[in-house]
C-alpha atoms as a PDB file:
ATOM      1  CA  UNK A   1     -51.230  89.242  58.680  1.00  0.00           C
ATOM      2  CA  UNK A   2     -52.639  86.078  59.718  1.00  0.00           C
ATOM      3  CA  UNK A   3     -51.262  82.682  58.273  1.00  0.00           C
ATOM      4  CA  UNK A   4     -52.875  80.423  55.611  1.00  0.00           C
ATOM      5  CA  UNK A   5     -52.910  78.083  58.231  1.00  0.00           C
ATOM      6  CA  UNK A   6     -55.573  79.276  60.198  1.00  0.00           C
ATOM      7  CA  UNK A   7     -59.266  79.278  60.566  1.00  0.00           C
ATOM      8  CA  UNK A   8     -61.441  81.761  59.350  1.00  0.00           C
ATOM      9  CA  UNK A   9     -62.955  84.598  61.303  1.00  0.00           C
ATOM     10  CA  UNK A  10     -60.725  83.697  64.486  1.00  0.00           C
ATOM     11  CA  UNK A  11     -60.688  86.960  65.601  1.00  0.00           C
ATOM     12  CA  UNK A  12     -61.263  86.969  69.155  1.00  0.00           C
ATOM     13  CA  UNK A  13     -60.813  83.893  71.701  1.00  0.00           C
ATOM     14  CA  UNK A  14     -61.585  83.821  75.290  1.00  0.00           C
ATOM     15  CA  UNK A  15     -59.471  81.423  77.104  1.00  0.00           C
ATOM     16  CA  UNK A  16     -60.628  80.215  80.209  1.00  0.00           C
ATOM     17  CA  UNK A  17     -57.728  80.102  83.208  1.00  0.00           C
ATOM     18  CA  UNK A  18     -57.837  78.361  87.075  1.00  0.00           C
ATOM     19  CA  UNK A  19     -54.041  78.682  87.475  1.00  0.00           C
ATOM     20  CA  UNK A  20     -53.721  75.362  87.163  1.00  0.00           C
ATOM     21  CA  UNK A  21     -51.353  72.974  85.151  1.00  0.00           C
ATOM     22  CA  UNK A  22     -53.710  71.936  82.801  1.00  0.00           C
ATOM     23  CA  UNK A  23     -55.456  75.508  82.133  1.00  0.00           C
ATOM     24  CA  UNK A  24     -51.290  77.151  81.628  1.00  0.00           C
ATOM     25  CA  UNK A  25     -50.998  74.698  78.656  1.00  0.00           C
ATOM     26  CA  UNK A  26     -53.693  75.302  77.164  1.00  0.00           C
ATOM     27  CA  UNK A  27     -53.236  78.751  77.235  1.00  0.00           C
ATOM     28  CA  UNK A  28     -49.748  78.566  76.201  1.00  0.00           C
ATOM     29  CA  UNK A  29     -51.733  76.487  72.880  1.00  0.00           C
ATOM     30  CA  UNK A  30     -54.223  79.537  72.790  1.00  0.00           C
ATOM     31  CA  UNK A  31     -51.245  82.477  72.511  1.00  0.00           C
ATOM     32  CA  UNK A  32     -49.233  80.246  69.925  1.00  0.00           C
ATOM     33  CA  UNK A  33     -52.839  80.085  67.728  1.00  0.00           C
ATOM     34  CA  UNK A  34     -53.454  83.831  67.993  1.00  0.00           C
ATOM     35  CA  UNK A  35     -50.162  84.635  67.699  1.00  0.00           C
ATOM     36  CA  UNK A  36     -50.617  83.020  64.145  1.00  0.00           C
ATOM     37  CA  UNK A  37     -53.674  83.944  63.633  1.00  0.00           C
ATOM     38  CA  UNK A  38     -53.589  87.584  65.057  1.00  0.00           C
ATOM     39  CA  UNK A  39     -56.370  87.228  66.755  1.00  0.00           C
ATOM     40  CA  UNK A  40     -57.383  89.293  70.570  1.00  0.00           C
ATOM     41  CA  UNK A  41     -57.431  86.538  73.437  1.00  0.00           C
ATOM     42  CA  UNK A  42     -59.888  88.024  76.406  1.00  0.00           C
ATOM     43  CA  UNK A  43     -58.393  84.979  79.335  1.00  0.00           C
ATOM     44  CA  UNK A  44     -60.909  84.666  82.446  1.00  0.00           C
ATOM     45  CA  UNK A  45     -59.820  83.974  85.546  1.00  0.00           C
ATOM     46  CA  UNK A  46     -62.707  83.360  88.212  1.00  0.00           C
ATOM     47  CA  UNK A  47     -62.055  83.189  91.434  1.00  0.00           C
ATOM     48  CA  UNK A  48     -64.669  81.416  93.475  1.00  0.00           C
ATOM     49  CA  UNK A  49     -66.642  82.719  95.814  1.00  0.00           C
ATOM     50  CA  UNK A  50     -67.904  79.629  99.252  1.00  0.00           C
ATOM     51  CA  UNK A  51     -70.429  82.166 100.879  1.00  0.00           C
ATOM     52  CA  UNK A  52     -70.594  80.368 104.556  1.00  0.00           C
ATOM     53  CA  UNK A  53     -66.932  81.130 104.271  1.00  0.00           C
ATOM     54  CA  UNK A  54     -66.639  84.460 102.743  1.00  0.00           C
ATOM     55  CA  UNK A  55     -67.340  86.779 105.667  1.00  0.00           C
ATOM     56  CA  UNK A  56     -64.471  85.136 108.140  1.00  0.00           C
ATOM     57  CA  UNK A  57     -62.048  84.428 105.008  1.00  0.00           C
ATOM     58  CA  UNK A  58     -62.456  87.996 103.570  1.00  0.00           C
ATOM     59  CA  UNK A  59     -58.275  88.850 104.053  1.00  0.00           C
ATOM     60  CA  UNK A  60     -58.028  85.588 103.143  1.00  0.00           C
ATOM     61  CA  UNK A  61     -60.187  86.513  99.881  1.00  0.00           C
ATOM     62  CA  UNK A  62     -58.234  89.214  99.168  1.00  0.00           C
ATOM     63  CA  UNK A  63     -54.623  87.957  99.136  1.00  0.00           C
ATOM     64  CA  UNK A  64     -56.037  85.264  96.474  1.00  0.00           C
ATOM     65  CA  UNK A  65     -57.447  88.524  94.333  1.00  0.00           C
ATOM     66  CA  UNK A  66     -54.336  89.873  94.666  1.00  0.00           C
ATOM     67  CA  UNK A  67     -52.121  86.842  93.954  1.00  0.00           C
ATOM     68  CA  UNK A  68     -54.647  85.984  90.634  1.00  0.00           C
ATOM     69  CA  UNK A  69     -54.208  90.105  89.455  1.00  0.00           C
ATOM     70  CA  UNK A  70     -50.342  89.353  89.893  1.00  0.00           C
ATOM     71  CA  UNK A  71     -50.370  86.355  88.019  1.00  0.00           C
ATOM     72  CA  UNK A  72     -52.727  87.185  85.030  1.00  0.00           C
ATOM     73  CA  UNK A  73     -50.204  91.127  84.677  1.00  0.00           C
ATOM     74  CA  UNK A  74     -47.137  88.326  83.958  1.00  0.00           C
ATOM     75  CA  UNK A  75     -48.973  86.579  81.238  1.00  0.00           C
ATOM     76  CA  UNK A  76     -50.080  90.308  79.705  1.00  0.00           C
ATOM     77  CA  UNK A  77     -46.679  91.175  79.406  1.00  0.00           C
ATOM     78  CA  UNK A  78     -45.633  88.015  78.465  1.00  0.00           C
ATOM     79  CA  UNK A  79     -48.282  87.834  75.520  1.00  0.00           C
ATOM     80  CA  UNK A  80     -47.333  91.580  74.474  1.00  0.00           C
ATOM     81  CA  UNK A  81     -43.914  89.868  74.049  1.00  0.00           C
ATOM     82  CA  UNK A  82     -45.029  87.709  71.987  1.00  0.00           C
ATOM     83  CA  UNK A  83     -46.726  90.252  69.963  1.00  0.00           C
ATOM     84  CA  UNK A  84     -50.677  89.237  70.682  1.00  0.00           C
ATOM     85  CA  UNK A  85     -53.114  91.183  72.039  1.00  0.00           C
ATOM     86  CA  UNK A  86     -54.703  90.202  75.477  1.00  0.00           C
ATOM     87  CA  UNK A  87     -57.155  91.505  77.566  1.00  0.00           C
ATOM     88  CA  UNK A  88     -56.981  89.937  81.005  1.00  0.00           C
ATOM     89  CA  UNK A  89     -60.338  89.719  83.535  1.00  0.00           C
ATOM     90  CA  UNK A  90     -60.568  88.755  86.934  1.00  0.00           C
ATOM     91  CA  UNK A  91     -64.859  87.675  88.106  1.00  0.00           C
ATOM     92  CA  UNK A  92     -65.794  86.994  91.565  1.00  0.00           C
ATOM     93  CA  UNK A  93     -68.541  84.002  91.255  1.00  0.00           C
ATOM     94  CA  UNK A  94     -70.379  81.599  93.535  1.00  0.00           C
ATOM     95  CA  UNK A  95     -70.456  79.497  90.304  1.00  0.00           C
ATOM     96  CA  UNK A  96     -67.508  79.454  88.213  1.00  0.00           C
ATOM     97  CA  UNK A  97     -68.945  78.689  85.006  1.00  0.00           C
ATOM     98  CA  UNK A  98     -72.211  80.385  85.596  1.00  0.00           C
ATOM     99  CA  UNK A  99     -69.414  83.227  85.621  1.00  0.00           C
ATOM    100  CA  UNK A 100     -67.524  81.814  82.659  1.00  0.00           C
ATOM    101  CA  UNK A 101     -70.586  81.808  81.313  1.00  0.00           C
ATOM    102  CA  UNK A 102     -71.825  85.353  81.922  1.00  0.00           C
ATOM    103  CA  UNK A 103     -68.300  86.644  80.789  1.00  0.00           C
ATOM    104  CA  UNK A 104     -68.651  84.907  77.507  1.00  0.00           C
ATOM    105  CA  UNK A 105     -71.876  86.648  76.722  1.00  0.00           C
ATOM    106  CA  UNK A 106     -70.166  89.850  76.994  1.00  0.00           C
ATOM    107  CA  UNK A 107     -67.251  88.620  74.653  1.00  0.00           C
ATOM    108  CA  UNK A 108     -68.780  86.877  72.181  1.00  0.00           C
ATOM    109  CA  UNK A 109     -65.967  85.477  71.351  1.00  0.00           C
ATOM    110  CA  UNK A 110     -65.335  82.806  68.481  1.00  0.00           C
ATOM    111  CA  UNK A 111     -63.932  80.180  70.011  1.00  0.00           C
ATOM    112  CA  UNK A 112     -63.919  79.431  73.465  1.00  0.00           C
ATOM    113  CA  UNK A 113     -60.313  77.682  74.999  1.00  0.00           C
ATOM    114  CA  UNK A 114     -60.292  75.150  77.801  1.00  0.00           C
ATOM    115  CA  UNK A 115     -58.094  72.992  79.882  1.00  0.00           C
ATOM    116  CA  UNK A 116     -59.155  69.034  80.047  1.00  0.00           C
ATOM    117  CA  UNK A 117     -57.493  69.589  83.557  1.00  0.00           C
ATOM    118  CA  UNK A 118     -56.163  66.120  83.143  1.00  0.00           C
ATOM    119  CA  UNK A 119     -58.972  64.315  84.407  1.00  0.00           C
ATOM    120  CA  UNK A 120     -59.757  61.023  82.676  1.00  0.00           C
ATOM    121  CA  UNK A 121     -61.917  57.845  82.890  1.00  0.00           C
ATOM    122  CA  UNK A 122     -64.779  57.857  85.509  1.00  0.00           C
ATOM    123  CA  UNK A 123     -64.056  60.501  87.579  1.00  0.00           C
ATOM    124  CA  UNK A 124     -63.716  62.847  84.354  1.00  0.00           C
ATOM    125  CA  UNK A 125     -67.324  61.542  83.167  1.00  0.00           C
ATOM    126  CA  UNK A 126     -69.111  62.142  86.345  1.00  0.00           C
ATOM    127  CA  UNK A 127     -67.612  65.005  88.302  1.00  0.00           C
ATOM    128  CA  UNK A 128     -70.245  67.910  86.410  1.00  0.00           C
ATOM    129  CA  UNK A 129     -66.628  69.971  85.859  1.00  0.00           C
ATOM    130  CA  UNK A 130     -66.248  73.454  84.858  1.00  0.00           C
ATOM    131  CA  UNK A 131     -65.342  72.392  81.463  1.00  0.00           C
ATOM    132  CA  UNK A 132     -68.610  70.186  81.054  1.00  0.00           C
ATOM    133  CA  UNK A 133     -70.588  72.692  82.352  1.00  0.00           C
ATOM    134  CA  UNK A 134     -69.489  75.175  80.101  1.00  0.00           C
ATOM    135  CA  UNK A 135     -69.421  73.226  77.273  1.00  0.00           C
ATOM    136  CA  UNK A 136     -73.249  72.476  78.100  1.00  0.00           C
ATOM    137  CA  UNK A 137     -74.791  75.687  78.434  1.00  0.00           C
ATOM    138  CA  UNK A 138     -72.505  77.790  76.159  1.00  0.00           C
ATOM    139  CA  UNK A 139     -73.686  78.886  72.359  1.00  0.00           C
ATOM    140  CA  UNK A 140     -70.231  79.313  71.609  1.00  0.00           C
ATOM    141  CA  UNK A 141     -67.757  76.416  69.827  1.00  0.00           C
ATOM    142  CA  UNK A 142     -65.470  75.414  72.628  1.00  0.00           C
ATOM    143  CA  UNK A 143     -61.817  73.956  71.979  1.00  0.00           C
ATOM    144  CA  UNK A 144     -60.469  71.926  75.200  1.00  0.00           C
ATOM    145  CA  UNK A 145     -57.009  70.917  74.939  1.00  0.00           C
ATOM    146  CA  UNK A 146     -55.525  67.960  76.972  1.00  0.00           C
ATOM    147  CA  UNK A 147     -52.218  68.910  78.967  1.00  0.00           C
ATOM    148  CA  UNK A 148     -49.574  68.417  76.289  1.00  0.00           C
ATOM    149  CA  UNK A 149     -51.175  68.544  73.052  1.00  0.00           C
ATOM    150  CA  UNK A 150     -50.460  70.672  70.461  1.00  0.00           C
ATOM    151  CA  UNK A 151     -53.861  72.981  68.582  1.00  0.00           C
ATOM    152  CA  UNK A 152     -53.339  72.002  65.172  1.00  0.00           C
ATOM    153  CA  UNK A 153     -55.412  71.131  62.023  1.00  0.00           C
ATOM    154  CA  UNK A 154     -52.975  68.930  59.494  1.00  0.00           C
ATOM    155  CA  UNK A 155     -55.102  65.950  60.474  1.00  0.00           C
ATOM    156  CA  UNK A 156     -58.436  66.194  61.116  1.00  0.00           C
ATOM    157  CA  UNK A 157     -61.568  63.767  62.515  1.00  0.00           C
ATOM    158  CA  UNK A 158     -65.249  63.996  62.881  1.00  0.00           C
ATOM    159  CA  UNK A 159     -67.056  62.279  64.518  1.00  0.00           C
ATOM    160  CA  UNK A 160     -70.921  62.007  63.294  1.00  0.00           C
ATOM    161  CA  UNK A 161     -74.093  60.212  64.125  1.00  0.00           C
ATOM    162  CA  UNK A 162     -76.028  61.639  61.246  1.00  0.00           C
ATOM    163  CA  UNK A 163     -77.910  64.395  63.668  1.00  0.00           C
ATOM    164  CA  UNK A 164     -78.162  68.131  62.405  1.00  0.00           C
ATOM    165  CA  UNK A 165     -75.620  68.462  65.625  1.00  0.00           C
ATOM    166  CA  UNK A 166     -72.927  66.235  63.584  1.00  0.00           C
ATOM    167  CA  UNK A 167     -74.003  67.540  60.194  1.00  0.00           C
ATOM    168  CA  UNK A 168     -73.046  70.791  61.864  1.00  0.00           C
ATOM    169  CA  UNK A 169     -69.492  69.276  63.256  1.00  0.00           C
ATOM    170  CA  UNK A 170     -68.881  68.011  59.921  1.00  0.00           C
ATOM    171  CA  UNK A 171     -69.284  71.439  58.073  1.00  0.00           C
ATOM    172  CA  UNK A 172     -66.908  72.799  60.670  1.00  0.00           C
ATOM    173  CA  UNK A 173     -64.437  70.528  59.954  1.00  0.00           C
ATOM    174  CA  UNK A 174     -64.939  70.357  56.582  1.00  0.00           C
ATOM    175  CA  UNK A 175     -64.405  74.747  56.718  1.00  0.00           C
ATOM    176  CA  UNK A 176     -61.291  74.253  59.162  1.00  0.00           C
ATOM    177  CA  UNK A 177     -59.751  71.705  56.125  1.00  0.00           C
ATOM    178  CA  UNK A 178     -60.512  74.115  53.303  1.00  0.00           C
ATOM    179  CA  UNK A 179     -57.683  76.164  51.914  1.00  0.00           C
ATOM    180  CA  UNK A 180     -55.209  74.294  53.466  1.00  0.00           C
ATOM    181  CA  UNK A 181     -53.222  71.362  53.004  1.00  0.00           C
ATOM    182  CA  UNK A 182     -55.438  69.238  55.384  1.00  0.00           C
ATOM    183  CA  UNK A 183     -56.443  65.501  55.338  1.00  0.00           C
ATOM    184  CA  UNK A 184     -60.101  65.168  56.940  1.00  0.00           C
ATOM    185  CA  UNK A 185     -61.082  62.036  58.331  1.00  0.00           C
ATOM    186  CA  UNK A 186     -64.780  60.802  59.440  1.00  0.00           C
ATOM    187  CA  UNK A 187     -65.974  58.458  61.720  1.00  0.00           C
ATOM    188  CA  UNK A 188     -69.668  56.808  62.129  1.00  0.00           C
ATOM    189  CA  UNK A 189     -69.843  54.494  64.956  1.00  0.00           C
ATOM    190  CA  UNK A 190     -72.756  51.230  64.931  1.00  0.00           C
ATOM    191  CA  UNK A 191     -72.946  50.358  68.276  1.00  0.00           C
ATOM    192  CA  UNK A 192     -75.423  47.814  66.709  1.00  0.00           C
ATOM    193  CA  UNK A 193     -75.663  45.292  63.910  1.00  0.00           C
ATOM    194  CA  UNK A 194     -78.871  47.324  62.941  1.00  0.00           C
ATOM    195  CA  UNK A 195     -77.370  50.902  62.802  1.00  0.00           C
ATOM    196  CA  UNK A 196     -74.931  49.393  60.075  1.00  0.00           C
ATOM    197  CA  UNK A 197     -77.010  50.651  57.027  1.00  0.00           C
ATOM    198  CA  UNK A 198     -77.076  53.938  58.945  1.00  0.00           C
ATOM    199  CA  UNK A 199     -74.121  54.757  59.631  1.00  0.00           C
ATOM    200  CA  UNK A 200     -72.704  53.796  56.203  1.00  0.00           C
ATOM    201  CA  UNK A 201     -75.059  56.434  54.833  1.00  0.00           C
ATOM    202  CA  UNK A 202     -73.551  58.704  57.103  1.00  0.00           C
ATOM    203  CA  UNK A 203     -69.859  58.433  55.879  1.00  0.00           C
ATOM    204  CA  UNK A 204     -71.252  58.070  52.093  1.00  0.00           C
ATOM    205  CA  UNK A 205     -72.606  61.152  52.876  1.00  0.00           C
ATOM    206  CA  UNK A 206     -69.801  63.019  54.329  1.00  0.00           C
ATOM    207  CA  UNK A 207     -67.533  61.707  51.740  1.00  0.00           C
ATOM    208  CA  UNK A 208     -69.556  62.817  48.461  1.00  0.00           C
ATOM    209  CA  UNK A 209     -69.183  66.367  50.279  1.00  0.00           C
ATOM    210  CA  UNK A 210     -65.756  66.594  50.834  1.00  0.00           C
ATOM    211  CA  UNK A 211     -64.991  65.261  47.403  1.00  0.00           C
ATOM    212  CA  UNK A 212     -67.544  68.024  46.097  1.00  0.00           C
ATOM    213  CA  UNK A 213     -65.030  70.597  48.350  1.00  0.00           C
ATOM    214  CA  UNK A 214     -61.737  69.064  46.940  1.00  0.00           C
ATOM    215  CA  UNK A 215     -61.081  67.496  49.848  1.00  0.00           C
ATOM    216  CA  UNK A 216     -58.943  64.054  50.866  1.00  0.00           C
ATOM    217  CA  UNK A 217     -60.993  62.480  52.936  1.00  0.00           C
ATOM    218  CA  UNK A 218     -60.960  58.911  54.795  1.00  0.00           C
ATOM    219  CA  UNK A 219     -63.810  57.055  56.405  1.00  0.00           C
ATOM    220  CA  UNK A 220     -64.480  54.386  58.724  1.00  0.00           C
ATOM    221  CA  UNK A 221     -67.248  52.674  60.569  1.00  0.00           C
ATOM    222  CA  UNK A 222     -66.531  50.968  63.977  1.00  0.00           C
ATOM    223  CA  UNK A 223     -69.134  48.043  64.714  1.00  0.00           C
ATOM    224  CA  UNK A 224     -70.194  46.463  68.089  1.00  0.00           C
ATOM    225  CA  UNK A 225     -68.583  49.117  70.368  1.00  0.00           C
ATOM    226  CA  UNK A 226     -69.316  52.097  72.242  1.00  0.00           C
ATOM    227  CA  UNK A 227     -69.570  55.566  69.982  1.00  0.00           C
ATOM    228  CA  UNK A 228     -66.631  57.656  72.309  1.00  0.00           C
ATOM    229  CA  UNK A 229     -64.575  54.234  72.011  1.00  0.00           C
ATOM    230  CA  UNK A 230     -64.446  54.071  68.005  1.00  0.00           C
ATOM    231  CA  UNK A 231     -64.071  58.166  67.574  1.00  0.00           C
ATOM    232  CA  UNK A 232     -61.484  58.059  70.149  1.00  0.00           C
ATOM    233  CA  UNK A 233     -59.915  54.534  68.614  1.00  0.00           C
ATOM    234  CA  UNK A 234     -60.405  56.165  65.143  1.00  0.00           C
ATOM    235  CA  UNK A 235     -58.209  59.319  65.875  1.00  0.00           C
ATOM    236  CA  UNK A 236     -55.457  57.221  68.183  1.00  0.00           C
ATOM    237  CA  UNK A 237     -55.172  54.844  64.710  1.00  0.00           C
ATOM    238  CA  UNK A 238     -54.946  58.026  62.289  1.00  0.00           C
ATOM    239  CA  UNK A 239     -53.080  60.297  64.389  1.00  0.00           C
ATOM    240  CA  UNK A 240     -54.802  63.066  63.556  1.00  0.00           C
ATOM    241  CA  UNK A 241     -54.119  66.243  65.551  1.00  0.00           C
ATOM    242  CA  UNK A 242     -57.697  67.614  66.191  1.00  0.00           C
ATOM    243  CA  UNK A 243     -61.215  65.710  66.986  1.00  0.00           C
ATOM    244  CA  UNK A 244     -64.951  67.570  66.362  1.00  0.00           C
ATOM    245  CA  UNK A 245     -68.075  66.723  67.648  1.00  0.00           C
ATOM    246  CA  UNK A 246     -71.299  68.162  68.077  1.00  0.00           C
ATOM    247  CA  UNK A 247     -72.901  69.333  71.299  1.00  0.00           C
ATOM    248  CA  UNK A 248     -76.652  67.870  71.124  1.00  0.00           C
ATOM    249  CA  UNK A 249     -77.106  71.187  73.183  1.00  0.00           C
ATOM    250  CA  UNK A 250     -78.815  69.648  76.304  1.00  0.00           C
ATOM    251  CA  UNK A 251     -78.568  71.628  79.525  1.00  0.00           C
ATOM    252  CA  UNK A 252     -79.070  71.834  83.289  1.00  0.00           C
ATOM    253  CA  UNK A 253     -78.642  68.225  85.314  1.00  0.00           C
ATOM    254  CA  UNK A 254     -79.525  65.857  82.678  1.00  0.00           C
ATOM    255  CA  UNK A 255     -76.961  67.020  80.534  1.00  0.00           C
ATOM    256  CA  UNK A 256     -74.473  66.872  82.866  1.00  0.00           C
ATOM    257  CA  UNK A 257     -74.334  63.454  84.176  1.00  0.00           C
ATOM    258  CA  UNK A 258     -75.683  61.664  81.506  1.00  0.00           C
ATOM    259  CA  UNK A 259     -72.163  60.732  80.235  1.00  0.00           C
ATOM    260  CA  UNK A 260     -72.685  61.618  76.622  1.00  0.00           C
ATOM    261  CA  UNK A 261     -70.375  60.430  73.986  1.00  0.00           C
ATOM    262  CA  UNK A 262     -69.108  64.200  73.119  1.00  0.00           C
ATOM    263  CA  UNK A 263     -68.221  64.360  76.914  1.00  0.00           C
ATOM    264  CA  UNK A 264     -66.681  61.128  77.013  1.00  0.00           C
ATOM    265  CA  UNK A 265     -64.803  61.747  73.764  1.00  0.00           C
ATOM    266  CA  UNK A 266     -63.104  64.443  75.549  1.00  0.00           C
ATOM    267  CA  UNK A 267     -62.063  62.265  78.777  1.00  0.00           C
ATOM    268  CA  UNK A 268     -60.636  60.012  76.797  1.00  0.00           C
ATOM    269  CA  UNK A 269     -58.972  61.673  73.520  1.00  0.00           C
ATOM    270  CA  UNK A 270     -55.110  62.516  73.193  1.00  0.00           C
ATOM    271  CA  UNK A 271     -55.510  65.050  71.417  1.00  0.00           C
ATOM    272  CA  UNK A 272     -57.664  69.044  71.467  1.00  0.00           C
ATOM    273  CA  UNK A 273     -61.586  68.391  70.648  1.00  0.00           C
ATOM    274  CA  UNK A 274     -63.402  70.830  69.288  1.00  0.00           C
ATOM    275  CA  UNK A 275     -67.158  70.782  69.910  1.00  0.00           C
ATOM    276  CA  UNK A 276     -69.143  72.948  67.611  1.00  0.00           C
ATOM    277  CA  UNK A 277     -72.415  74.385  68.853  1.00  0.00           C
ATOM    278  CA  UNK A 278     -75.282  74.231  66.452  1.00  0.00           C
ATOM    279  CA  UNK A 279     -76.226  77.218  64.901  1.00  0.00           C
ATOM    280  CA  UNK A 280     -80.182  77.975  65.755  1.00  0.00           C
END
C-alpha cells in the first residue's frame, strides 16, 4: 500500500544509470521512493557505442556488456530485497540519450530519475550532458538528484516566471503539496527594476491558489539578480528539500547551449529539481 507521503499516480519510474557515483545515488533515492510508493522502476543502462572504434574493440565491447549485465543482476536482487519491483535494460547506442530517449518512449514512465553527475558551475552549463539532453527533448517530468541529497517533498519551491511552462510547475507542486503535511514555497525573480510589477503578480497569483487549495505557502521576489541565482538563493535560505521548474520545451542545439535558467538551476541547486514538462 503506498504511503500518504507520496505523489499521485507514481506508478512506474525509469531511472537512468552510467555506473557512475552520481547515477548509484540517485538510484539508491529512486528504490527508497518506490519502495514507499510501490511503484515498478524500469533502470537503463546504455552502453555507448564510438563506431570508428567498434569493429577493432568488439571483445573489448563485449566484456563491458558483460560487466554492465553483471552489475545491473546485483541491483535486481538487491531491489527484490528490498521488496520493489525492477525491470533492468541494457541499449547499445551511438547516442546515449537519443537511446535514453527511445527507451523512454517505450516506458512511458511517470517520472523520469537522473544523476546531476556532480558537475557544477561552467562546465555543468555548457558541456550539452546526457542529463540536459534528456531533459530537452523528453515529454516526460524528469527528477535529477545531486549526489547526496535526499527525494523528499516536506519543503517545497517553485520557481515561476509567469509562462504557461511555470504555471504548469506551479500546479505540480502545488499537486505534490496536497494531502500532505507540506509547506510550498514560490519564487519570482526581477532581474529588472521593470519586471517588478510582474513578478509580484506572479507570486499574488500563486499565493491566492494555494490558499484556495489549503495550502501554507511563502513567497518571495529577488530583485537585480540573475533568475537561477534567486531560485537557487531562495531554496538554500528556506531549506526546502525539492525545487520545480518548467522546461520551456526547446530542443536540438539552441536548447542546449543556451544556458537556460532551468538548466542552470540544476548546476547549481543542493538539493533534487524536478522539471515538469508541459502538458500539450
Amino acid at each position: 500500500m503506498p504511503s500518504s507521503n507520496c505523489p499521485e499516480n507514481l506508478k512506474t519510474i525509469l531511472v537512468c544509470s552510467d555506473g557512475s557515483e552520481g547515477s548509484n545515488a540517485a538510484l539508491a533515492q529512486a528504490l527508497s521512493l518506490a519502495k514507499e510508493c510501490g511503484s515498478k522502476i524500469h533502470l537503463l543502462q546504455v552502453v555507448a557505442i564510438i563506431p570508428e572504434f567498434e569493429a577493432s574493440a568488439m571483445d573489448l565491447m563485449v566484456l563491458v556488456g558483460e560487466e554492465v549485465s553483471r552489475q545491473l543482476a546485483a541491483i535486481k536482487a538487491d531491489a527484490a530485497s528490498m521488496g520493489v519491483d525492477l525491470e533492468t535494460r541494457m541499449s547499445r547506442g551511438v547516442s546515449v540519450a537519443g537511446t535514453i530517449l527511445e527507451e523512454a518512449e517505450e516506458i512511458k514512465p511517470d517520472l523520469i530519475i537522473m544523476g546531476r553527475y556532480g558537475r557544477t558551475g561552467l562546465e555543468r552549463l555548457l558541456v550539452g550532458s546526457v542529463t540536459a539532453r534528456v531533459i530537452g527533448h523528453s515529454p516526460f517530468n524528469v527528477l535529477v538528484v545531486p549526489k547526496g541529497a535526499t527525494i523528499a517533498f516536506d519543503r517545497i519551491l517553485v520557481g515561476s516566471d509567469g509562462s504557461p511552462y511555470g504555471q504548469a510547475a506551479f500546479a505540480a507542486a502545488l499537486d505534490l503539496a496536497r494531502g500532505r503535511e507540506s509547506k510550498l514555497f514560490g519564487v519570482s525573480v526581477a532581474t529588472e527594476e521593470g519586471e517588478i510589477s510582474r513578478t509580484q503578480d506572479i507570486v499574488h497569483r500563486m499565493m491566492a491558489a494555494a490558499n484556495q487549495a489549503g495550502m501554507p505557502f511563502q513567497g518571495s521576489m529577488p530583485q537585480g539578480v540573475a533568475a537561477d541565482h534567486g531560485i537557487v538563493q531562495a531554496a538554500i535560505k528556506n531549506e526546502v528539500d525539492l525545487i520545480v521548474v518548467g522546461s520551456h520545451g526547446r530542443t536540438g542545439l539552441k536548447r542546449l547551449l543556451m544556458g537556460s535558467v532551468t538548466e542552470r538551476v540544476i548546476g547549481q541547486s543542493p538539493c533534487p529539481v524536478l522539471v515538469v514538462k508541459k502538458k500539450s
